[in-house]
Protein backbone atom coordinates (compact mmCIF):
# COMPACT_ATOMS: atom_id res chain seq x y z
CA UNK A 1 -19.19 -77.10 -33.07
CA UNK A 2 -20.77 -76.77 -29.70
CA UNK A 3 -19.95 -76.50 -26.16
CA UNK A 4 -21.38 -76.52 -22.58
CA UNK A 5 -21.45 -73.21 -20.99
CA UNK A 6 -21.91 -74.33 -17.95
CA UNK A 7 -22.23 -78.14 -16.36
CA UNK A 8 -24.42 -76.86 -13.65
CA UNK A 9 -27.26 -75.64 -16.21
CA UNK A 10 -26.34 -78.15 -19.18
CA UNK A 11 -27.26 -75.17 -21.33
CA UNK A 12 -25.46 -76.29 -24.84
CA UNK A 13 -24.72 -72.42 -27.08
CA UNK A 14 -23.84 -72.64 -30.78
CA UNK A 15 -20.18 -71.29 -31.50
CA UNK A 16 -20.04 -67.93 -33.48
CA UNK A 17 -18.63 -68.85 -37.21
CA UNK A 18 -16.91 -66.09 -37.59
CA UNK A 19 -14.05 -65.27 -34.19
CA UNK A 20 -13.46 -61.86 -33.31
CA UNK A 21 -10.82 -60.17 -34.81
CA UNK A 22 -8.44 -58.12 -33.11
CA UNK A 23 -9.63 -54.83 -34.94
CA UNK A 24 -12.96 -55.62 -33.84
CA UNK A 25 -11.77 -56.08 -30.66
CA UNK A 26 -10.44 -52.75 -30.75
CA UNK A 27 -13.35 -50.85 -32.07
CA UNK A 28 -15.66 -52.20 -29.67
CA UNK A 29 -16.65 -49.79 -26.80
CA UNK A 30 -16.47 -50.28 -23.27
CA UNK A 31 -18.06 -47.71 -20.66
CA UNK A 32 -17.44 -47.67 -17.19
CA UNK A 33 -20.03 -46.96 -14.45
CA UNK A 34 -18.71 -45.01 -12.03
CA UNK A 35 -20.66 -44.55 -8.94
CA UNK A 36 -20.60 -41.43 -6.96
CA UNK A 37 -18.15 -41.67 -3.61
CA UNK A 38 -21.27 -41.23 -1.09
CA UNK A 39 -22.95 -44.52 -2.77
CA UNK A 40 -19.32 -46.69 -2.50
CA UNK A 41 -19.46 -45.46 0.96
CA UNK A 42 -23.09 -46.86 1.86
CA UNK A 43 -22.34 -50.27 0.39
CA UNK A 44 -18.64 -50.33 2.11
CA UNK A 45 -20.04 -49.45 5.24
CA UNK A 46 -22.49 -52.37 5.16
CA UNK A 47 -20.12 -55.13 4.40
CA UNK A 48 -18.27 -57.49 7.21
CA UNK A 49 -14.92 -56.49 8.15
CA UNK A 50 -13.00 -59.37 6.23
CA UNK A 51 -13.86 -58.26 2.49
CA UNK A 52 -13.25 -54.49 3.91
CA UNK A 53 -9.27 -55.60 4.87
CA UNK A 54 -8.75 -56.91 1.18
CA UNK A 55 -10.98 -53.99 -0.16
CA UNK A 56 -8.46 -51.32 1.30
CA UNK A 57 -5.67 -52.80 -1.49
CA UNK A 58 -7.88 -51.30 -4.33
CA UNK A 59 -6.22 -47.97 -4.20
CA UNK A 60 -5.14 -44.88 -2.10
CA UNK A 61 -8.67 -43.63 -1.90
CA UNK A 62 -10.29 -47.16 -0.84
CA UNK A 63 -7.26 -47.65 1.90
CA UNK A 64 -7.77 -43.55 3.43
CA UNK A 65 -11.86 -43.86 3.53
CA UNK A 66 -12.01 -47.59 5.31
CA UNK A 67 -8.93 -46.58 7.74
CA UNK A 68 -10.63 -43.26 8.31
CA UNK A 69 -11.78 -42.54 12.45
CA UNK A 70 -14.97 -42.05 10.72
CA UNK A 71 -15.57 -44.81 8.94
CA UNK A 72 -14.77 -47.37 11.32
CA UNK A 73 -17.00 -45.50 13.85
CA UNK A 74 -20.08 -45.25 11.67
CA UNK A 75 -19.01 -49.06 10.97
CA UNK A 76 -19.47 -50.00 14.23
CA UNK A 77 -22.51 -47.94 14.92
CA UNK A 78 -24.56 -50.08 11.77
CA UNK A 79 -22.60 -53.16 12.97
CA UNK A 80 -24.04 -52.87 16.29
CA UNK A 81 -27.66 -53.06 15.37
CA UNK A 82 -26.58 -56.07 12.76
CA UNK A 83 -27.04 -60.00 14.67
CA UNK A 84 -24.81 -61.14 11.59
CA UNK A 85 -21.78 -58.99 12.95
CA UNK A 86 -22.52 -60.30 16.63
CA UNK A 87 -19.84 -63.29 18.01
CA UNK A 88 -19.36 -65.14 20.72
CA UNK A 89 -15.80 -65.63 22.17
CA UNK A 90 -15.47 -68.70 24.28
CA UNK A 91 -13.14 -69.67 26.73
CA UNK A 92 -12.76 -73.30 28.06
CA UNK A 93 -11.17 -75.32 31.31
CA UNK A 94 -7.73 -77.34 30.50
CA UNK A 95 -6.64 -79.06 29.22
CA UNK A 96 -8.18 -77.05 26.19
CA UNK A 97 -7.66 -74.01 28.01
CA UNK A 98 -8.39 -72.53 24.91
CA UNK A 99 -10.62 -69.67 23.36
CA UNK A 100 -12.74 -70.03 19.87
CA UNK A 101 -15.73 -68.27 19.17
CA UNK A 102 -18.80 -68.96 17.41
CA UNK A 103 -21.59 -66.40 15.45
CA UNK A 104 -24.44 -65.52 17.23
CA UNK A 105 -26.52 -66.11 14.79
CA UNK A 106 -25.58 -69.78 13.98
CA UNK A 107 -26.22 -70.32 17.68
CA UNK A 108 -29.64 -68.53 17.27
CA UNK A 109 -31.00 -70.67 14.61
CA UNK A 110 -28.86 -73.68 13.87
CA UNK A 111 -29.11 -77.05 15.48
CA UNK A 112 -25.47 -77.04 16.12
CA UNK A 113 -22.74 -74.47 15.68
CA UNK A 114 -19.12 -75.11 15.27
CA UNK A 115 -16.72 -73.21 17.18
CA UNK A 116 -14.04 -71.92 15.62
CA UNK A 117 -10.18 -71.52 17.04
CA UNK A 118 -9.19 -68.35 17.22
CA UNK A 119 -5.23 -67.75 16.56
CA UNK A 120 -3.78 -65.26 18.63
CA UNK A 121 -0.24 -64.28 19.81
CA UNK A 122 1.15 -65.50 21.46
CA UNK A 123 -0.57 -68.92 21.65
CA UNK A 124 0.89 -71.47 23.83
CA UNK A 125 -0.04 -73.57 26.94
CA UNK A 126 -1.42 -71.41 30.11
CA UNK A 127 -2.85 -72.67 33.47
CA UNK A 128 -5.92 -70.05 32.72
CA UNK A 129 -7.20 -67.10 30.20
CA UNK A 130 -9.83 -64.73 31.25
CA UNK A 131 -11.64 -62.89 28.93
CA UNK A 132 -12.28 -59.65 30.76
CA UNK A 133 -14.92 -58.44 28.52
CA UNK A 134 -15.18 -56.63 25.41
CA UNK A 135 -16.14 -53.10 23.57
CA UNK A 136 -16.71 -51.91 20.72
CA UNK A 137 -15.52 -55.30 18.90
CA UNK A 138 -11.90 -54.80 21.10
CA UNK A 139 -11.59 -57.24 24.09
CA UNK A 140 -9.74 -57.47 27.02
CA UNK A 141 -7.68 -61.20 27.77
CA UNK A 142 -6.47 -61.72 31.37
CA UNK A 143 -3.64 -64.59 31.22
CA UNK A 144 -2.30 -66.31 33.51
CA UNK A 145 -4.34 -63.90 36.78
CA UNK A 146 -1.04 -61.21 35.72
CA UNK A 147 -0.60 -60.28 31.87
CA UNK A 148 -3.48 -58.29 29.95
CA UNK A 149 -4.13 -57.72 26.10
CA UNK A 150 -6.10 -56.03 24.41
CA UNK A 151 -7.02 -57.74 21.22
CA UNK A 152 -9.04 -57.24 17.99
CA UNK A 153 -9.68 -60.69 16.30
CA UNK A 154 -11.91 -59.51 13.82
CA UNK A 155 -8.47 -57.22 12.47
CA UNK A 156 -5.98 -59.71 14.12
CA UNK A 157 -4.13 -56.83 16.13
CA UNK A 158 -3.03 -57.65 19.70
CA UNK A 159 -1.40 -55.01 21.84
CA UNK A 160 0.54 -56.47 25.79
CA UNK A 161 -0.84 -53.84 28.34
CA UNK A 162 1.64 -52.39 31.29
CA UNK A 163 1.74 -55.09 34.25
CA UNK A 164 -0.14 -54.48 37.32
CA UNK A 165 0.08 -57.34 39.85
CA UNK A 166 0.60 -56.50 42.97
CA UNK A 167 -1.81 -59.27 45.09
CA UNK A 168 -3.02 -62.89 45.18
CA UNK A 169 -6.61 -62.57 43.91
CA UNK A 170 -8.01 -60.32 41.20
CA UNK A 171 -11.01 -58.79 39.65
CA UNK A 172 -10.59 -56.80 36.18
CA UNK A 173 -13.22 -54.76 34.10
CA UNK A 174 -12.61 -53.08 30.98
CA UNK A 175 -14.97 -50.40 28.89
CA UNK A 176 -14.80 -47.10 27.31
CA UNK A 177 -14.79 -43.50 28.36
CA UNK A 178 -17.34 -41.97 26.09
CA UNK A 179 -16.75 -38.44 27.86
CA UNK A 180 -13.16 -38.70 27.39
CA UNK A 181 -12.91 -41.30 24.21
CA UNK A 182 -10.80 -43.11 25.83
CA UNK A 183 -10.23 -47.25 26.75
CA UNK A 184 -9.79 -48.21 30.33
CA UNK A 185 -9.02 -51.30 32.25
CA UNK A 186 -9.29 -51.49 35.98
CA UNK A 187 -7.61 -53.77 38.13
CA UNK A 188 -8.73 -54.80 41.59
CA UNK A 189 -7.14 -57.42 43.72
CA UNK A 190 -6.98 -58.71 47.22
CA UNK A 191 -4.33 -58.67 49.25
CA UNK A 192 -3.34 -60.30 52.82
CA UNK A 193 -1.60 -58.42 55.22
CA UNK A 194 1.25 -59.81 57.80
CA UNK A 195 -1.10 -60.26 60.55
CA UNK A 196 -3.28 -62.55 57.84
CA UNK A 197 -5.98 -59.03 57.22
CA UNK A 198 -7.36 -58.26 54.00
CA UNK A 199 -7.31 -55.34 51.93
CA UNK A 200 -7.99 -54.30 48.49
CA UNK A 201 -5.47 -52.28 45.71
CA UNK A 202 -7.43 -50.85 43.06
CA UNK A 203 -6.07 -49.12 39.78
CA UNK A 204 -7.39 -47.67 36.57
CA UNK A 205 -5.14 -47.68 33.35
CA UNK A 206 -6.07 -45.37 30.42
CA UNK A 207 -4.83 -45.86 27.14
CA UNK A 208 -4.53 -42.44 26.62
CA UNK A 209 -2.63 -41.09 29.14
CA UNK A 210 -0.49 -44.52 29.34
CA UNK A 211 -0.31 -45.35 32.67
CA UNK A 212 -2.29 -46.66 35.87
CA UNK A 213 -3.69 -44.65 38.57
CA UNK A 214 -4.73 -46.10 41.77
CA UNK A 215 -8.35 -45.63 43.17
CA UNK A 216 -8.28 -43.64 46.34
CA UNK A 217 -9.21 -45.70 49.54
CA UNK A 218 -10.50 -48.80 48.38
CA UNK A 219 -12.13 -50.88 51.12
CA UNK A 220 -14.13 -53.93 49.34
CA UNK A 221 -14.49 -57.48 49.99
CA UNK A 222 -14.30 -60.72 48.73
CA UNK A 223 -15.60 -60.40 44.36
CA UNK A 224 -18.56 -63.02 42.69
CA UNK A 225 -17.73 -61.64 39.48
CA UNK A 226 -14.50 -61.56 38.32
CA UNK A 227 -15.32 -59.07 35.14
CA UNK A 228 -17.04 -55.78 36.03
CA UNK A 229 -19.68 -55.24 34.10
CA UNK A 230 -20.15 -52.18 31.88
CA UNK A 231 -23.52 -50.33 32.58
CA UNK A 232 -23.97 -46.41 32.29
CA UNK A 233 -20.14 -45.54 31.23
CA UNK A 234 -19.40 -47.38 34.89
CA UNK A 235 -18.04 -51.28 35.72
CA UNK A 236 -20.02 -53.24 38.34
CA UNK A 237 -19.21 -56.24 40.24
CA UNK A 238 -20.91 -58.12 42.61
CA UNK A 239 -18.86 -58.49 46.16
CA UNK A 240 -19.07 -59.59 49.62
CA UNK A 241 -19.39 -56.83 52.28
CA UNK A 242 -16.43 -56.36 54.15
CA UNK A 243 -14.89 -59.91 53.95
CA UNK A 244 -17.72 -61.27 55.50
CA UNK A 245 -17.64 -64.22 53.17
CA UNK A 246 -21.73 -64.31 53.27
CA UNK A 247 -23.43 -64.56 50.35
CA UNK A 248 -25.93 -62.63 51.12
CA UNK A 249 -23.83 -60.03 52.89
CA UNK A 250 -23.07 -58.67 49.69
CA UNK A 251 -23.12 -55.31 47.51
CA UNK A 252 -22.39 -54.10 44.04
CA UNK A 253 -19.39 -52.26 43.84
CA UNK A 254 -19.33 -49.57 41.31
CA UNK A 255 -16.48 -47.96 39.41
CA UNK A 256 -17.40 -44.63 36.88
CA UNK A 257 -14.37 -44.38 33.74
CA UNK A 258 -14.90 -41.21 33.60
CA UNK A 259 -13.30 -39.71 37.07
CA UNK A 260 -12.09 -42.95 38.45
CA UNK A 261 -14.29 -42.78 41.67
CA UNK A 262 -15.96 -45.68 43.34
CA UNK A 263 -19.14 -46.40 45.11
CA UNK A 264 -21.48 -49.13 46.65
CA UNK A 265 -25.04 -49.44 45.02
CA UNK A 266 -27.49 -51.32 47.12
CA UNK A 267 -29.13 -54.91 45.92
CA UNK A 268 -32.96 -55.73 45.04
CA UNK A 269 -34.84 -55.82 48.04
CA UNK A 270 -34.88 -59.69 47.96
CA UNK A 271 -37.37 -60.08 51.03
CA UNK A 272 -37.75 -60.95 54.55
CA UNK A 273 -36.15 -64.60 55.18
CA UNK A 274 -32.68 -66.18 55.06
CA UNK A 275 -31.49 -66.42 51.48
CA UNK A 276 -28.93 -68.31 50.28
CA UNK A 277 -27.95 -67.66 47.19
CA UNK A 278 -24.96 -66.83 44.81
CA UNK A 279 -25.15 -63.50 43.20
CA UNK A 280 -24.07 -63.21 39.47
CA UNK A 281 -24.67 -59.70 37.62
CA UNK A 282 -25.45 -59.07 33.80
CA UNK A 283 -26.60 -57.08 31.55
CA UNK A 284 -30.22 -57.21 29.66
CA UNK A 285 -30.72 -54.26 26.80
CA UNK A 286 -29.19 -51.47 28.47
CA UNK A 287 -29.60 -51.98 32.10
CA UNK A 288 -27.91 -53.62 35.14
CA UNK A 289 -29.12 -56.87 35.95
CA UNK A 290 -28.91 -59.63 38.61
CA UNK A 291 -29.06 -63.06 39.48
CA UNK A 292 -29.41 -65.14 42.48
CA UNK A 293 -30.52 -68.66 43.25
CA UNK A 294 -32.18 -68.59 46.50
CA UNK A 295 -31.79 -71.69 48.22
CA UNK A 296 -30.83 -73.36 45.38
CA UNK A 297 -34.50 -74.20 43.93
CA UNK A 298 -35.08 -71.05 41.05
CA UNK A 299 -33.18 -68.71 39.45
CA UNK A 300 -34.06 -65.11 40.05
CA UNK A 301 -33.56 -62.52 37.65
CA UNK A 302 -33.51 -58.61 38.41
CA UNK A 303 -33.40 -55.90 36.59
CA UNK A 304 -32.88 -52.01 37.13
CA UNK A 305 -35.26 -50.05 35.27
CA UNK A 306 -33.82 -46.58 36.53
CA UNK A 307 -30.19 -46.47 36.88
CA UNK A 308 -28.76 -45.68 40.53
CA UNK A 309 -32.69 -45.80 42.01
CA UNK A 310 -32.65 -48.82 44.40
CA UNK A 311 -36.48 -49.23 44.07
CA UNK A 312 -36.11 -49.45 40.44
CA UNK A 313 -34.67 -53.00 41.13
CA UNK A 314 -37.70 -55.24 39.49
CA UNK A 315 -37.87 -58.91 39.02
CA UNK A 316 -38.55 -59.80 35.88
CA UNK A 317 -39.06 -63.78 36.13
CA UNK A 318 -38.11 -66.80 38.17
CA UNK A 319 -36.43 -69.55 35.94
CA UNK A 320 -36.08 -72.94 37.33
CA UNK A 321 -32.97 -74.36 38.82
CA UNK A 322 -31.44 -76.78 36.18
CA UNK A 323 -29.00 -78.74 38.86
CA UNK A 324 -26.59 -75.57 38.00
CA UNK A 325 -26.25 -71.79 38.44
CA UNK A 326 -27.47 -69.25 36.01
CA UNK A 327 -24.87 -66.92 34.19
CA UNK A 328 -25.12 -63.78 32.11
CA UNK A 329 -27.44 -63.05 30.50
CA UNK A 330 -25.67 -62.50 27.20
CA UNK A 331 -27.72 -61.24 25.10
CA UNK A 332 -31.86 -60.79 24.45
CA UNK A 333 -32.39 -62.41 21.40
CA UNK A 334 -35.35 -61.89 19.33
CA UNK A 335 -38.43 -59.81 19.48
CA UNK A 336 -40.18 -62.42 20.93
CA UNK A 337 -38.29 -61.64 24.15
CA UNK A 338 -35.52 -64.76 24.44
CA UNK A 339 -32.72 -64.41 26.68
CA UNK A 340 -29.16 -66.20 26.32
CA UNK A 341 -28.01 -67.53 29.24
CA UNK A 342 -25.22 -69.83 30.45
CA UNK A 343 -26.09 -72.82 32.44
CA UNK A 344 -22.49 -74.55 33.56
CA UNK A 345 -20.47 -75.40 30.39
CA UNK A 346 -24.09 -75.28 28.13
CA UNK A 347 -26.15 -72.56 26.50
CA UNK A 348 -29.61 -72.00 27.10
CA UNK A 349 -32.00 -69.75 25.52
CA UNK A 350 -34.98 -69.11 27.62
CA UNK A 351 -38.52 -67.52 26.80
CA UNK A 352 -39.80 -65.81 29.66
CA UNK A 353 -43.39 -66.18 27.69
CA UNK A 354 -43.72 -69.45 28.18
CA UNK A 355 -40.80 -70.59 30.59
CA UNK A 356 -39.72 -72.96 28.23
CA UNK A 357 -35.87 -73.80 27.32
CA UNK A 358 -34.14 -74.51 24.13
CA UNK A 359 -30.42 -75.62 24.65
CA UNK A 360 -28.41 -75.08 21.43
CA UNK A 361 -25.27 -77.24 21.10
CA UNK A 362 -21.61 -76.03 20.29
CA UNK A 363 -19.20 -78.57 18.54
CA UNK A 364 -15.59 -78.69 18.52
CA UNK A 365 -15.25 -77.60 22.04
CA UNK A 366 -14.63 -79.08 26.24
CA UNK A 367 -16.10 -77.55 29.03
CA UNK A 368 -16.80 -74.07 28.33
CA UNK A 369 -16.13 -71.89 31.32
CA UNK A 370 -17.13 -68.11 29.74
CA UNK A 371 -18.50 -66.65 27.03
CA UNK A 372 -18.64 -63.00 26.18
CA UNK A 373 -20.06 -61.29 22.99
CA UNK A 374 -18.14 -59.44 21.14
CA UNK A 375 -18.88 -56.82 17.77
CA UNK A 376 -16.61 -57.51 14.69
CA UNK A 377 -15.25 -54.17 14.09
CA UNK A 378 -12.14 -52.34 12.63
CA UNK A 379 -11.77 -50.60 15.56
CA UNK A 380 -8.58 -49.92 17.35
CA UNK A 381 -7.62 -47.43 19.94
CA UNK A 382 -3.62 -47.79 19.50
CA UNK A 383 -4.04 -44.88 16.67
CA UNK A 384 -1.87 -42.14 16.04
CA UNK A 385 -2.66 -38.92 18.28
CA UNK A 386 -3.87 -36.49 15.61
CA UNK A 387 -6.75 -38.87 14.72
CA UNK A 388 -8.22 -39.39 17.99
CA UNK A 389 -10.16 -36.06 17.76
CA UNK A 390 -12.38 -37.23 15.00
CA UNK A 391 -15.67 -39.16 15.08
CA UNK A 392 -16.22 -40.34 18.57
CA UNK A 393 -18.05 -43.76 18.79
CA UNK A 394 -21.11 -44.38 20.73
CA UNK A 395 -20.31 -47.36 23.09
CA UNK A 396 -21.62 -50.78 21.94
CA UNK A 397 -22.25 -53.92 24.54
CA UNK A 398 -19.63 -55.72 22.96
C-alpha cells in the first residue's frame, strides 16, 4: 500500500509492513535540546513584536524575560536599526477621516502597498485626528483639536491623557526625556483676548509626575507646523514672529523636555530678496531640517549640520515644485541617499543624485493628509513605578 506524502512534491513512500507497537513506542528515546537562556534571548530579541505577544504564553520564564524593562529596551534599540520593523501611520481628510498604516518597506520596494486599518478605541466618527508624532514605537493622537492618547498599535494599548484646552488654535509635540526617562507632551495654543489680541498658553505634561505645567511667559505667534518636531531631546516648530502673519517673518520656536524652557533659534540665511515661501520643518538622520518654497517655483531643503549654530544651516538641494508643497522628510531611505517626502496626499521618494522622482502608490486609502513613522515596539511607559529604574532606552525617531 502506498501513499502521497505530500501533494506539493508528489513524492509517493512505501508503507512500513510491520506498525509500531506501543512497546516500541515506549522504548524509543527522545532527547531534548535545550538551548542555553542567553541564545533564546538573541533569537527572541530579533523577532517582530506579534510572535513575541503569543511567545510570552509559553511559561513564567518566557512571560518575565519579554515583559522585562530590559528586554523591550534592547528590543527597541535592534528594532530601530531594522527597515522591516519601520511603519508608516497615515491619517486621511473625511469623510475617511481615518488612520491605517502601511510598512516602510513595502512602500520602499513594492509597486503598490496596501494600507491597512488600524483598530483603535475608541473608533467612531470625528471631524479630525492628528497624529502628533511618535517615539519609541508609542504615538501621540490629537482628536477632535481637545482629547490626546497615547497609543501603542503594535501592543494594542491606548491610554486618554488629562485634558488641556484652554484656546481656539493649537500646536502639540510629543517626545521623550532621555535625562529624566520620562514621556512628555506639550501643548501650545492661541488664544484671543477681549480687545481681539493674541496670546499664547503653553504647557508641558509628564507622565511621570502626572500632571501639566505651564511654560513661563510664552510670547509666540501664529504655528506652520502643527507637531513639534523632536531634534536634540527638544520639540521645534516653525512660527510666525509675533503675529505678523508673514511668511517670511518667521522663527523656529524651540522647547527642551528636559527643564521645560523655551527659546527662538534663528532660520537659514535664505538671501537678499523678497521670499515668499511656506516654511515646513523635518527631520533628515539626526538633524533639524527645513523647507521652503520660494516663490512657489523649487523646493528648498536645509539642513543643520551643528545643532544650535545658525551658520551650520546648509542647503542640501533644490527639488522642483510639483504644483504642491513639500512635506517631511520622513525618512532617508537607502544608502544610495533617497529621501521620503510628502507631496499633497502622494508619496515621493526623491534622489538628490540625480534629481529624479519615483512616486510609490498606496491602495485602500482617500486623501492622505499626514503620515508619521512609527517603530513597532513593546514599549509602554504606563508601567508600574519600581520598574522604571531599569534599562533606560536610547530615543528612536519614531
Amino acid at each position: 500500500m502506498e501513499f502521497e506524502a505530500s501533494h506539493r512534491h508528489q513524492k509517493r513512500i512505501k508503507h512500513v509492513s510491520a506498525p509500531f507497537s506501543a512497546s516500541s513506542i515506549h522504548d524509543l528515546t527522545f532527547t531534548s535540546v535545550v538551548l542555553p537562556i542567553e541564545l533564546i534571548t538573541e533569537i527572541l530579541l530579533r523577532l517582530p513584536v506579534k510572535p513575541l505577544l503569543r511567545f510570552r504564553s509559553v511559561s513564567k520564564s518566557w512571560l518575565g524575560l519579554i515583559s522585562s524593562r530590559k528586554f523591550v529596551n534592547t528590543h527597541l534599540n535592534i528594532s530601530a536599526n531594522n527597515k522591516a520593523f519601520h511603519r508608516l501611520i497615515l491619517g486621511f481628510d473625511p469623510p475617511e477621516n481615518n488612520l491605517k498604516d502601511c510598512s516602510l518597506d513595502s512602500l520602499l520596494y513594492d509597486h503598490v502597498t496596501r494600507a491597512i486599518d488600524l483598530d483603535y478605541p475608541p473608533k467612531k466618527s470625528y471631524e479630525s485626528i492628528k497624529v502628533v508624532g511618535s517615539i519609541n514605537g508609542v504615538i501621540c493622537v490629537a482628536i477632535e483639536q481637545k482629547d490626546l492618547f497615547l497609543w501603542n498599535p503594535s501592543i494594542r494599548k491606548l491610554k486618554k491623557m488629562p485634558s488641556s484646552r484652554t484656546g481656539s488654535f493649537y500646536m502639540y509635540g510629543f517626545g521623550y526625556d532621555e535625562l529624566h526617562d520620562d514621556y512628555k507632551v506639550v501643548d501650545i495654543t492661541l488664544n484671543v483676548g477681549d480687545d481681539n489680541s493674541c496670546y499664547n498658553v503653553g504647557k508641558i505634561y509628564s507622565l511621570n509626575n502626572k500632571s501639566w505645567k505651564h511654560l513661563d511667559d510664552l510670547h509666540i505667534g501664529m504655528p506652520f507646523n502643527n507637531s513639534g518636531m523632536l531634534v536634540n531631546g527638544k520639540l521645534h516648530w516653525a512660527i510666525t514672529n509675533k503675529f505678523s502673519g508673514y511668511y517670511n517673518d518667521c522663527v523656529i520656536l524651540v522647547v527642551d523636555l528636559a527643564d521645560g524652557r523655551w527659546e527662538e533659534m534663528e532660520n537659514p540665511c535664505y538671501g537678499e530678496g523678497n521670499f515668499d515661501f511656506t516654511p515646513y520643518l523635518g527631520v533628515l538622520g539626526n538633524d533639524l531640517c527645513m523647507i521652503c518654497h520660494p516663490l512657489m517655483i523649487r523646493a528648498d531643503v536645509w539642513v543643520m549640520k551643528k545643532y544650535g549654530v545658525k551658520v551650520s544651516w546648509t542647503k542640501m538641494f533644490n527639488i522642483k515644485y510639483v504644483g504642491y508643497n513639500l512635506f517631511g522628510p520622513h525618512f532617508s531611505l537607502s544608502s544610495e541617499g533617497e529621501i521620503l517626502f510628502k507631496i499633497g496626499s502622494i508619496f515621493v521618494i526623491y534622489n538628490p543624485n540625480d534629481d529624479s522622482m519615483r512616486f510609490p502608490k498606496v491602495s485602500n486609502c482617500g486623501h492622505l493628509v499626514d503620515a508619521k513613522l512609527y517603530i513597532e515596539s513593546l514599549v509602554w511607559p504606563f508601567v508600574a513605578e519600581h520598574t522604571r529604574n531599569a534599562t533606560t532606552p536610547k530615543a528612536t525617531k519614531s
